[in-house]
Protein backbone atom coordinates (compact mmCIF):
# COMPACT_ATOMS: atom_id res chain seq x y z
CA UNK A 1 0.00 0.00 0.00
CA UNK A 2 2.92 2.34 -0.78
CA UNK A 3 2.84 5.16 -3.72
CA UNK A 4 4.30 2.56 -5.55
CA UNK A 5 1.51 -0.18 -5.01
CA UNK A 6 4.05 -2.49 -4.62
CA UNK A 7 4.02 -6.01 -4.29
CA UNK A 8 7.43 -7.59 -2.81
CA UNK A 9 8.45 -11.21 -2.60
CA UNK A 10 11.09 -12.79 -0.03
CA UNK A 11 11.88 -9.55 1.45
CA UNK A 12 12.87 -8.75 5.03
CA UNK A 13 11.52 -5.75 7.00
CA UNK A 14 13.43 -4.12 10.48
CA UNK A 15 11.21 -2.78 12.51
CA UNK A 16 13.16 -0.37 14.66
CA UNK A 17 11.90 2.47 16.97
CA UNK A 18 8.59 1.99 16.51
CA UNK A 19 9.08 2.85 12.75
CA UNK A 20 10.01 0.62 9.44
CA UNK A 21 13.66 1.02 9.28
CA UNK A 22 13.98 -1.10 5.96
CA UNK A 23 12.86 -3.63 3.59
CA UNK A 24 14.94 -5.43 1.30
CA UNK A 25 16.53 -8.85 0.66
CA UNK A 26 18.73 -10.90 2.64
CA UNK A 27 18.77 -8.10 5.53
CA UNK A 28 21.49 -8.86 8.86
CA UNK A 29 19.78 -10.76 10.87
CA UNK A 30 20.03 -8.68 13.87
CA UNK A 31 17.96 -8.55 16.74
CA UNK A 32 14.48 -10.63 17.64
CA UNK A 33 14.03 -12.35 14.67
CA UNK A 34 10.24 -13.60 13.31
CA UNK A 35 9.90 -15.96 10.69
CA UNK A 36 6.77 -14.66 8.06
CA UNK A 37 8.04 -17.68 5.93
CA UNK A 38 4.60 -19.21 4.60
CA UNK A 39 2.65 -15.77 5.46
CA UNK A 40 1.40 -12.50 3.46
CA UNK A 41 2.68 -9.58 6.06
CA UNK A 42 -0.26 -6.62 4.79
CA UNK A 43 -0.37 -3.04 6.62
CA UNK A 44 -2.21 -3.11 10.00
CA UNK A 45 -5.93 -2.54 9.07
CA UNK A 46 -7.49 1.10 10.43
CA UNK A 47 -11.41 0.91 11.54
CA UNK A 48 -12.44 4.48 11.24
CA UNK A 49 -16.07 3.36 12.99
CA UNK A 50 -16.96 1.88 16.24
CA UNK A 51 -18.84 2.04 19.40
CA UNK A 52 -16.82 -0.58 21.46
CA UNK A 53 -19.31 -0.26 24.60
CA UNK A 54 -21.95 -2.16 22.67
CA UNK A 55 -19.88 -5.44 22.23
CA UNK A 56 -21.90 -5.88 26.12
CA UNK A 57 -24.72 -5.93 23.81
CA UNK A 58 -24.50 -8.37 20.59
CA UNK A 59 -27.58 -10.05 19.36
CA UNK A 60 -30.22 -8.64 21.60
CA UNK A 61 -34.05 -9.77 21.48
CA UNK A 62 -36.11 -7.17 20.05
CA UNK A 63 -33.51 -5.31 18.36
CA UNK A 64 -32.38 -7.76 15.80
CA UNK A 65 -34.62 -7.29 13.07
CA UNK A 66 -35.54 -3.81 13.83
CA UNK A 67 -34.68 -1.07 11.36
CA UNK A 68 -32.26 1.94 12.83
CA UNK A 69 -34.50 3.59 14.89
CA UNK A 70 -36.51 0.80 16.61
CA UNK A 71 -33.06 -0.28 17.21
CA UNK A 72 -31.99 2.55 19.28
CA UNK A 73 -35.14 2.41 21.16
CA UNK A 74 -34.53 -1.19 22.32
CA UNK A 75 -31.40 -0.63 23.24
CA UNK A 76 -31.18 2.78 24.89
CA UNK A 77 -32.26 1.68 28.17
CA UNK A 78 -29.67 -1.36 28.88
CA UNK A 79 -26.98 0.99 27.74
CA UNK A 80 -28.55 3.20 30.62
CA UNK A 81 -27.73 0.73 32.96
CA UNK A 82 -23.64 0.54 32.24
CA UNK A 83 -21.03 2.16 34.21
CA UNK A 84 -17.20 2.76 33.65
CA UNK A 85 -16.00 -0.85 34.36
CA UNK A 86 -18.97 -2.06 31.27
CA UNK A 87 -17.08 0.61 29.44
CA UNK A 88 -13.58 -0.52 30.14
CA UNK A 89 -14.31 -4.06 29.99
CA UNK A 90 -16.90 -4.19 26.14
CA UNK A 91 -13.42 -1.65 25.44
CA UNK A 92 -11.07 -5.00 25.74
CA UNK A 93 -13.00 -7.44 24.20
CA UNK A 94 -13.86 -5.32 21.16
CA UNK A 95 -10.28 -4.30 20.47
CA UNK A 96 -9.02 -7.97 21.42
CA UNK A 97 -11.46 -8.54 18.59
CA UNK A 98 -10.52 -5.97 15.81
CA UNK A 99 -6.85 -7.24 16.86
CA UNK A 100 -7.33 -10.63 15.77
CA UNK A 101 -8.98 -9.49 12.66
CA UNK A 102 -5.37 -7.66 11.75
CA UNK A 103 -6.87 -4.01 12.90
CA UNK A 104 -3.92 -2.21 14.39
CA UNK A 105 -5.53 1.46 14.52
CA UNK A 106 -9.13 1.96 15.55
CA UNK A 107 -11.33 5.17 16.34
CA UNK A 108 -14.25 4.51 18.59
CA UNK A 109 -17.62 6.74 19.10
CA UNK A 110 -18.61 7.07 22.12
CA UNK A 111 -21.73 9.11 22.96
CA UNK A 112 -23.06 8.25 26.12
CA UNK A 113 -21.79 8.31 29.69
CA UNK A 114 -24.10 6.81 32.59
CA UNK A 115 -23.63 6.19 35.98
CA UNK A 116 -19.78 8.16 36.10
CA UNK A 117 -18.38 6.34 33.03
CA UNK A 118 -15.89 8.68 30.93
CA UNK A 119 -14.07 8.35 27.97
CA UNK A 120 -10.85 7.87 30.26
CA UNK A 121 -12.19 4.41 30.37
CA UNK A 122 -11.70 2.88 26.96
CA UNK A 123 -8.80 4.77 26.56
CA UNK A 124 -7.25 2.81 28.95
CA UNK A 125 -8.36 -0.03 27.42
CA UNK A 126 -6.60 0.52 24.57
CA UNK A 127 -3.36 1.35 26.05
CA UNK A 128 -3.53 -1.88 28.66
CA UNK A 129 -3.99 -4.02 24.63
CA UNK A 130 -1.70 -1.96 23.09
CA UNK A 131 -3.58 -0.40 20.20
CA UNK A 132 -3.18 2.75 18.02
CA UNK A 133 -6.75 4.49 18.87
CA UNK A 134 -8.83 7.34 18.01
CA UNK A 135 -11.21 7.84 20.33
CA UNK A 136 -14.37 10.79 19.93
CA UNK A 137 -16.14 12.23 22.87
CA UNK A 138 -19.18 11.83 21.34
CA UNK A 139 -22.68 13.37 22.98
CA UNK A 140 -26.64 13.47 22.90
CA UNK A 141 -28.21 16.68 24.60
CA UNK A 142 -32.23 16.03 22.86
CA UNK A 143 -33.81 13.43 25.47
CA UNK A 144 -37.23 12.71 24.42
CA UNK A 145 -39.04 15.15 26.26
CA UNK A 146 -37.41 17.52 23.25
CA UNK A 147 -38.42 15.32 20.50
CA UNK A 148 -35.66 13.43 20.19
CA UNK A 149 -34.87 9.67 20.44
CA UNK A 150 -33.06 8.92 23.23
CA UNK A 151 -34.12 8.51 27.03
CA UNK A 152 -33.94 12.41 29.19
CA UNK A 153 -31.75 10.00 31.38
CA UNK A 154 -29.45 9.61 28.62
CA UNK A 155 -28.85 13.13 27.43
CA UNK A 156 -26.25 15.95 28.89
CA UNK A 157 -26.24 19.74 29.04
CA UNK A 158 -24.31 21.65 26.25
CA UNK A 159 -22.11 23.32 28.25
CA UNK A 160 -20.80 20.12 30.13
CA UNK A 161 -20.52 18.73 27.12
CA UNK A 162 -18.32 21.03 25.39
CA UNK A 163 -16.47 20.95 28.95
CA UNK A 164 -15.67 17.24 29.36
CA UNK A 165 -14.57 17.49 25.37
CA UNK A 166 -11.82 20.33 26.56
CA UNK A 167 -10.87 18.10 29.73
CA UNK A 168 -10.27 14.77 27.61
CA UNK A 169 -8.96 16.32 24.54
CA UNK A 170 -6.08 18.81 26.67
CA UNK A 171 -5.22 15.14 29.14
CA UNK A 172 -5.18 12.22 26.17
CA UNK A 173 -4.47 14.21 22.47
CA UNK A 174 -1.46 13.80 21.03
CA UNK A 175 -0.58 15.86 18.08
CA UNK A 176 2.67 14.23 17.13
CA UNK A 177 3.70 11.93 14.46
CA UNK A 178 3.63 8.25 15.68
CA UNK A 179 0.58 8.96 18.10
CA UNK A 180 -0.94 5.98 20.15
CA UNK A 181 -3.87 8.54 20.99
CA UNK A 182 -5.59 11.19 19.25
CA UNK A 183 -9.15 12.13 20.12
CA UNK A 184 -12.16 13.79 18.63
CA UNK A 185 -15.10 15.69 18.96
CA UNK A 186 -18.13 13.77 17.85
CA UNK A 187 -21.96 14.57 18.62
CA UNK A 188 -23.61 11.42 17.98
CA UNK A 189 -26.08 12.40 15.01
CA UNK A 190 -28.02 15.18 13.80
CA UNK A 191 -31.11 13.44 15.88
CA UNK A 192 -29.60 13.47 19.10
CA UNK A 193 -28.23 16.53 19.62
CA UNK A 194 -29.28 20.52 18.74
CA UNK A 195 -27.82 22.92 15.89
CA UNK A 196 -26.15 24.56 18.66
CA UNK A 197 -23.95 21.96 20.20
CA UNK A 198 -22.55 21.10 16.07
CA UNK A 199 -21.60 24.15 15.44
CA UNK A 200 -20.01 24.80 18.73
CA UNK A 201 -18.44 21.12 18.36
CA UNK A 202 -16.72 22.20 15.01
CA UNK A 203 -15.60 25.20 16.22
CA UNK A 204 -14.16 23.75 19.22
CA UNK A 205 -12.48 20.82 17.68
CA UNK A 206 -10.67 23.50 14.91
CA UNK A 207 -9.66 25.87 18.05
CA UNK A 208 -8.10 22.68 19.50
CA UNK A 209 -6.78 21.07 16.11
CA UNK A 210 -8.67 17.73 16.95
CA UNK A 211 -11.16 16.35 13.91
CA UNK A 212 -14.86 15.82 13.70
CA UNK A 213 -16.70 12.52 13.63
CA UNK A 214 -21.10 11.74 13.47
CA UNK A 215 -23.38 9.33 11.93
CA UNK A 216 -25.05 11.07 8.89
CA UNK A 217 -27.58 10.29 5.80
CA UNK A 218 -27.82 6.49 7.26
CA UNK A 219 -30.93 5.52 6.17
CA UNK A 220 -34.27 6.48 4.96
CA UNK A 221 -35.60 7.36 8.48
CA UNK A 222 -32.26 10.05 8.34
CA UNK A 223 -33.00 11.59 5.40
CA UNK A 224 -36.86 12.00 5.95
CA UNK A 225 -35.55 13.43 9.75
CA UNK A 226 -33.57 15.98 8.23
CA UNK A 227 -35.79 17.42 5.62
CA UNK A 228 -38.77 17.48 8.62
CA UNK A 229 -36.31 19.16 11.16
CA UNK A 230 -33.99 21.59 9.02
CA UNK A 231 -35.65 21.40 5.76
CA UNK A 232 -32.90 20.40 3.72
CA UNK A 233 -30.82 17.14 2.84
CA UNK A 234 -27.81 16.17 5.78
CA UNK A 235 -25.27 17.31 3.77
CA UNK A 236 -26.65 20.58 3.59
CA UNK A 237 -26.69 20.59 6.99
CA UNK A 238 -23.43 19.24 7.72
CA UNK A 239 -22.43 21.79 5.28
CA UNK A 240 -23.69 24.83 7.19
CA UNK A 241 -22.79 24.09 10.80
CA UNK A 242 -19.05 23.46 9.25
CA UNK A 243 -19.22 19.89 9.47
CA UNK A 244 -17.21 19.41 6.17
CA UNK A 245 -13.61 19.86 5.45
CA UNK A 246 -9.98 17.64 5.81
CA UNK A 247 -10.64 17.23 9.58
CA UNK A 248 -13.99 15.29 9.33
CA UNK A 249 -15.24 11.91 8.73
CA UNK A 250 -18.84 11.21 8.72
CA UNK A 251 -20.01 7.61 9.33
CA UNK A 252 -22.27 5.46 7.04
CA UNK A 253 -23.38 7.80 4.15
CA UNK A 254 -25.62 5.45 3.02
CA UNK A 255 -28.39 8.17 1.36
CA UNK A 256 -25.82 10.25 0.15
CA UNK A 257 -26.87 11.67 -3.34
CA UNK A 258 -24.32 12.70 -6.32
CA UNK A 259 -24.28 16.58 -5.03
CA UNK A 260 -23.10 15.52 -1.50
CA UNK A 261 -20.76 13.07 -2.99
CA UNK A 262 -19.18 15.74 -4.95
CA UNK A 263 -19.43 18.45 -2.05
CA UNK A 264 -17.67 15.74 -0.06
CA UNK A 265 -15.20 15.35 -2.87
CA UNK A 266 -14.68 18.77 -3.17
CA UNK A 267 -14.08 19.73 0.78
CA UNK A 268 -11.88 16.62 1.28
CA UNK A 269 -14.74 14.94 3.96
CA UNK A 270 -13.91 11.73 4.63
CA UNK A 271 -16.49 8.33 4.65
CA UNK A 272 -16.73 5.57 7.29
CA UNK A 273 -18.35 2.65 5.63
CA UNK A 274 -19.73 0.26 7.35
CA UNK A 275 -21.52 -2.17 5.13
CA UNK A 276 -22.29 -5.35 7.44
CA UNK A 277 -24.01 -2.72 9.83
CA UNK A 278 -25.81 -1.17 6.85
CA UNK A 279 -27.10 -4.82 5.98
CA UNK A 280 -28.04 -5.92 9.49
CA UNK A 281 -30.19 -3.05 10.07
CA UNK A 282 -31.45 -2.78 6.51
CA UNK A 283 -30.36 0.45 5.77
CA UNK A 284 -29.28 -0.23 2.26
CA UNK A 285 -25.81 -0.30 0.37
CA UNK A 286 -23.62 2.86 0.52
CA UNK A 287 -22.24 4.22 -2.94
CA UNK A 288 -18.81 3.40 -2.37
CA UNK A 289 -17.87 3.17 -6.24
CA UNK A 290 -19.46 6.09 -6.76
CA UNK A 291 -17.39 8.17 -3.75
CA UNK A 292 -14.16 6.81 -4.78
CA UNK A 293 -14.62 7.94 -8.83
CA UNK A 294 -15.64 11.65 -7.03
CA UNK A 295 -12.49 11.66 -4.80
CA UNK A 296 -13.94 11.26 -1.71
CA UNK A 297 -12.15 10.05 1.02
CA UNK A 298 -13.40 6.36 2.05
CA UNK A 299 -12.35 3.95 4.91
CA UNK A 300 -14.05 0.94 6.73
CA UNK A 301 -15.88 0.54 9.67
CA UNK A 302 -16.80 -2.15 12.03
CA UNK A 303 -19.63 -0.39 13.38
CA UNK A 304 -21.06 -1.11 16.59
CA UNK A 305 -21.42 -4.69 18.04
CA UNK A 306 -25.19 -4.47 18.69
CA UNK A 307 -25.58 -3.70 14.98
CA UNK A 308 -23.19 -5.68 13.35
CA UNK A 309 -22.48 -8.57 15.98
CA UNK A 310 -19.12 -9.02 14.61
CA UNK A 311 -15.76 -6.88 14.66
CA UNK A 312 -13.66 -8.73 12.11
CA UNK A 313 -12.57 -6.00 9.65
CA UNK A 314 -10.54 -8.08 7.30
CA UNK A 315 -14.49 -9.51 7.04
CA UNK A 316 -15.57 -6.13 6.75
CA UNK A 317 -13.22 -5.58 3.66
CA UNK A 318 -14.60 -8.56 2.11
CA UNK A 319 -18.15 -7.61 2.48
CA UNK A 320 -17.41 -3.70 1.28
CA UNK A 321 -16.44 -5.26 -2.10
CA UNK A 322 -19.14 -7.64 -2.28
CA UNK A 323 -21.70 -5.11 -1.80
CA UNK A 324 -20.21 -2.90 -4.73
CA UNK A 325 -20.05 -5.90 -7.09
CA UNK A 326 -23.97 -6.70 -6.43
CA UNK A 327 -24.53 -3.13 -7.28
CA UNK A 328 -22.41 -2.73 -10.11
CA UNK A 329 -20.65 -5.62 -11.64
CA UNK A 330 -18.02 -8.09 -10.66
CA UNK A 331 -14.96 -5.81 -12.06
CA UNK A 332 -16.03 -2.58 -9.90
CA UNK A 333 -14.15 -3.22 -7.06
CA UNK A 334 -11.00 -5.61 -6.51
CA UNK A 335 -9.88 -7.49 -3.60
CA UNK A 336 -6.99 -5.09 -3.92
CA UNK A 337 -8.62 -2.10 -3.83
CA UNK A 338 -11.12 -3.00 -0.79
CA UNK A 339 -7.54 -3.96 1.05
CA UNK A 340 -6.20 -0.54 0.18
CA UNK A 341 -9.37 1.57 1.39
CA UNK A 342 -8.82 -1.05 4.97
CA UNK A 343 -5.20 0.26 5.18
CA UNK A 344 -4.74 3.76 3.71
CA UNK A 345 -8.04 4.91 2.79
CA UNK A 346 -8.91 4.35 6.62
CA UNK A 347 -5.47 5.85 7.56
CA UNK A 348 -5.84 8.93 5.20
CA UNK A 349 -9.78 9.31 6.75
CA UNK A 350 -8.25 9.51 10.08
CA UNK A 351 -5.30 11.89 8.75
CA UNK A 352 -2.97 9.38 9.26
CA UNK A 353 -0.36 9.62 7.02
CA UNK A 354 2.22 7.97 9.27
CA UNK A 355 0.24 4.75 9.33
CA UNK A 356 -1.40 2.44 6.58
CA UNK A 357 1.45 1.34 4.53
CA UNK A 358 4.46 -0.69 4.41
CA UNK A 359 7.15 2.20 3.89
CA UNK A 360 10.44 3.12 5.16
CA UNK A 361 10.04 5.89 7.86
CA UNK A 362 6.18 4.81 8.32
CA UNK A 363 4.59 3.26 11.79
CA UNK A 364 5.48 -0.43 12.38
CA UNK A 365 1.89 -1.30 12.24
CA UNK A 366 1.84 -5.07 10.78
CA UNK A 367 -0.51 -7.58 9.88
CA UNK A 368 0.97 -11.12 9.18
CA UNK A 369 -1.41 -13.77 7.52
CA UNK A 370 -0.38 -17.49 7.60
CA UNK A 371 -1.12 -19.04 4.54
CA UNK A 372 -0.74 -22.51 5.38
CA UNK A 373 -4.28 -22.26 6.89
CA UNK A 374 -7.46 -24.06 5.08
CA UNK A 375 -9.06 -20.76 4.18
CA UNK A 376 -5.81 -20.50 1.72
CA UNK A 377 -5.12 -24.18 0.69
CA UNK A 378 -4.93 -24.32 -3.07
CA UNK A 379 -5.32 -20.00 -3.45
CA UNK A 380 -3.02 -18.92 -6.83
CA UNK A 381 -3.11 -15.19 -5.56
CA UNK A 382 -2.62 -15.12 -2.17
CA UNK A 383 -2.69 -10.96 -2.51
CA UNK A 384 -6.37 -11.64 -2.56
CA UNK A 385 -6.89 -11.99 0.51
CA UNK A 386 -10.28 -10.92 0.71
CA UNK A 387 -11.52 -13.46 -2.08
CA UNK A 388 -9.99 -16.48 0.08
CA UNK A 389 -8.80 -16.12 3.54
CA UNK A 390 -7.39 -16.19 5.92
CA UNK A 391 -10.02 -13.99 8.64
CA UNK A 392 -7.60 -13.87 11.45
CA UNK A 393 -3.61 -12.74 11.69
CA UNK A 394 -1.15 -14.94 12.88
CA UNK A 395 1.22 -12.14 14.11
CA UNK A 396 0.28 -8.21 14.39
CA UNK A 397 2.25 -5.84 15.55
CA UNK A 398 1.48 -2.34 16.54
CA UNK A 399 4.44 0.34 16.83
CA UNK A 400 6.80 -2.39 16.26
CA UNK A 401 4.97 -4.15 19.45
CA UNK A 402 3.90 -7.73 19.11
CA UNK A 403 0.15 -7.36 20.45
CA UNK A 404 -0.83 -11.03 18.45
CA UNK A 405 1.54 -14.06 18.41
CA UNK A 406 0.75 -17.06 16.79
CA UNK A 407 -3.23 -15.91 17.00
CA UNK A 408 -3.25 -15.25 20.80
CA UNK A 409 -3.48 -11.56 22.39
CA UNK A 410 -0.36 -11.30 24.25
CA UNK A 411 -1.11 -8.16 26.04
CA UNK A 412 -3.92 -9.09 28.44
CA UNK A 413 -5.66 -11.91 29.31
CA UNK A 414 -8.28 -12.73 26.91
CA UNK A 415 -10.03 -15.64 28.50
CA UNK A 416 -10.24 -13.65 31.45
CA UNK A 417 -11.82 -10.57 29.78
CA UNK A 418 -14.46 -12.79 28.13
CA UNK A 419 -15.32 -14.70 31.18
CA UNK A 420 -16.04 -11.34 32.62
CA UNK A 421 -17.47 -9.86 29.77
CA UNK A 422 -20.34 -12.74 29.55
CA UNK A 423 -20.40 -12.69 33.12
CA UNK A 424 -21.73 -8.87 32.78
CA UNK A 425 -24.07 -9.29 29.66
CA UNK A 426 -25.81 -12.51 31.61
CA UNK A 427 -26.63 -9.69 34.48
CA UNK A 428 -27.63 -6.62 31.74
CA UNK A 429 -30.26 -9.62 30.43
CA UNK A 430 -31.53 -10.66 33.50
């Protein structure tokens, strides 16, 4: 995934510092050595959409064939009912996840806080596992008692809001090249929280040189939403409270029509796509072909674990070029270029230019794939990854840090966190 697109056979790479030092052949063997032999070594994947809190909450009754709203309403009140160790602990099993599934950055949405939980909490999740994240301090502030969909319970004043966004962003951002944290500012959707509280988000987030993340033109309910409540089409609205530009990302997009695509283009507004979440609720097939021909910026996303079940993105990749091939033919979109917008389209999204490629002076962010698996047996290409298989990495690494070996999490203790984790969901359901 270099500028080169470069494919490289019975190479060696030195990780050093964090960094790629060098690729070539036949390098000095010289220092901790780890044989690839027999494997595909890819980019670490990026998810640039998640709400990690909600892997507490896969597969519940009455939410599972419920379109997006209906959705929300089932599931608002159990997510009433978490606290900071839920956080922390749905935190370590989703990234465990996304680890195994060769993700080596991911950002995360959060947008509610009960019972004292912060964003603190996943964020030391992430740095227990070891993983490159992005988390937003997201927010709702319209409860239904103000028409909109979430519980009053749920919701938070403006001003605390914008408060707690200042606190987290000036104790966990990082600016600098290499980062193992950055954070946004992320209002959870243009249903959840007022006019006010976006525009004050953007302007925050550009006074403190963080970016801008919210769900947007998801579905039909969305769309019909918007044109009831503002009286024009989300991108419209995105447009005028300054939700647009280099330093945003907007997940799903699903509704997005050709002016928005090329507005998007045009302002550099980068896509989360998240197509097994877009299936499982039935909110339709984003135009992904359509957004890369434009120029838009485009990068997977797990989604949430209530609405997806799963956090595999290598599966994600697969199912992202599917989708386009149902919708337009079996030559728009290659298992090469649905690995690319996994690794540096979702880098690029999340202005990550230090990350998503194998490159000399770039992050030591690695996926290894072992090919000597059944998912592979008899595969001519194994570059295609995404037509064959392997789903899960034998090795990752995440600045230069060995996070998977031989396809167990070193860094904590997986069995442990699941035990716990099912443990918690058993009391949530009873």
């Amino acid at each position: 995934m270099d500028d080169g697109a470069r494919e490289l056979a019975g190479v060696d790479i030195r990780l050093s510092n964090g960094v790629i030092a060098e690729i070539g052949a036949a390098l000095d063997p010289v220092g901790e050595i780890v044989d690839a032999s027999g494997c595909l070594v890819t980019p670490g994947l990026v998810n640039t959409h998640h709400h990690l809190y909600q892997t507490l909450t896969r597969a519940v009754p009455g939410g599972q064939d419920a379109l997006l709203f209906g959705w929300l309403k089932t599931l608002y009140p159990i997510w009433a009912r978490f606290g900071p160790e839920d956080m922390r602990i749905s935190a370590l099993a989703g990234l465990a996840e996304l680890a195994l599934s060769g993700c080596t950055l991911t950002s995360d949405h959060l947008y509610l806080f009960p019972n004292g939980a912060r964003l603190d909490d996943t964020i030391d999740a992430a740095r227990e596992i070891g993983m490159r994240f992005h988390p937003t301090r997201g927010a709702m502030s319209i409860g239904e008692s103000d028409g909109g969909l979430p519980p009053d319970s749920l919701v938070e004043r403006d001003a605390a809001i914008l408060e707690d966004c200042i606190r987290v962003i000036d104790a966990h951002h990082d600016p600098a090249e290499g980062a193992m944290v950055r954070v946004g500012v992320a209002p959870c959707s243009p249903f959840s929280v007022s006019r006010e509280l976006m525009r004050d988000s953007a302007l925050l987030a550009r006074d403190k040189g963080v970016m801008l993340h919210t769900h947007l033109a998801e579905n039909e309910e969305d769309i019909a939403y918007s044109h009831e409540m503002f009286g024009c089409r989300p991108g419209q609205y995105a447009e005028d409270l300054g939700w647009t530009g280099e330093d945003v990302w907007h997940a799903h997009c699903v509704k997005l029509d050709g002016d928005e695509i090329d507005l998007f283009a045009r302002s550099r507004t980068g896509v989360a796509h998240c197509p097994c979440s877009n299936c499982r609720l039935g909110s339709g097939i984003a135009p992904v072909r359509a957004m890369r021909d434009a120029g838009v910026k485009v990068g997977l996303g797990v989604d949430g674990s209530a609405s997806n079940d799963a956090g595999n993105l290598v599966a994600e990749a697969r199912q992202a070029m599917l989708l386009q091939r149902v919708m337009h033919g079996a030559d728009k979109m290659s298992a090469r270029e649905a690995l690319w917008i996994a690794t540096r389209g979702g880098a690029e999204v999340l202005g990550r230019d230090d990350c998503g490629q194998i490159a000399v002076g770039k992050r030591a962010d690695l996926a290894l794939w072992d090919l000597d698996t059944i998912e592979a047996a008899g595969s001519w290409d194994p570059a295609a990854l995404l037509l064959a298989g392997p789903t899960r990495v034998r090795h990752l690494f995440v600045e230069g840090r060995q996070v998977v070996r031989d396809g167990h999490v070193t860094t904590i203790d997986l069995p442990r966190v699941i035990e716990t984790q099912n443990a918690r969901a058993a009391q949530l359901a009873s």
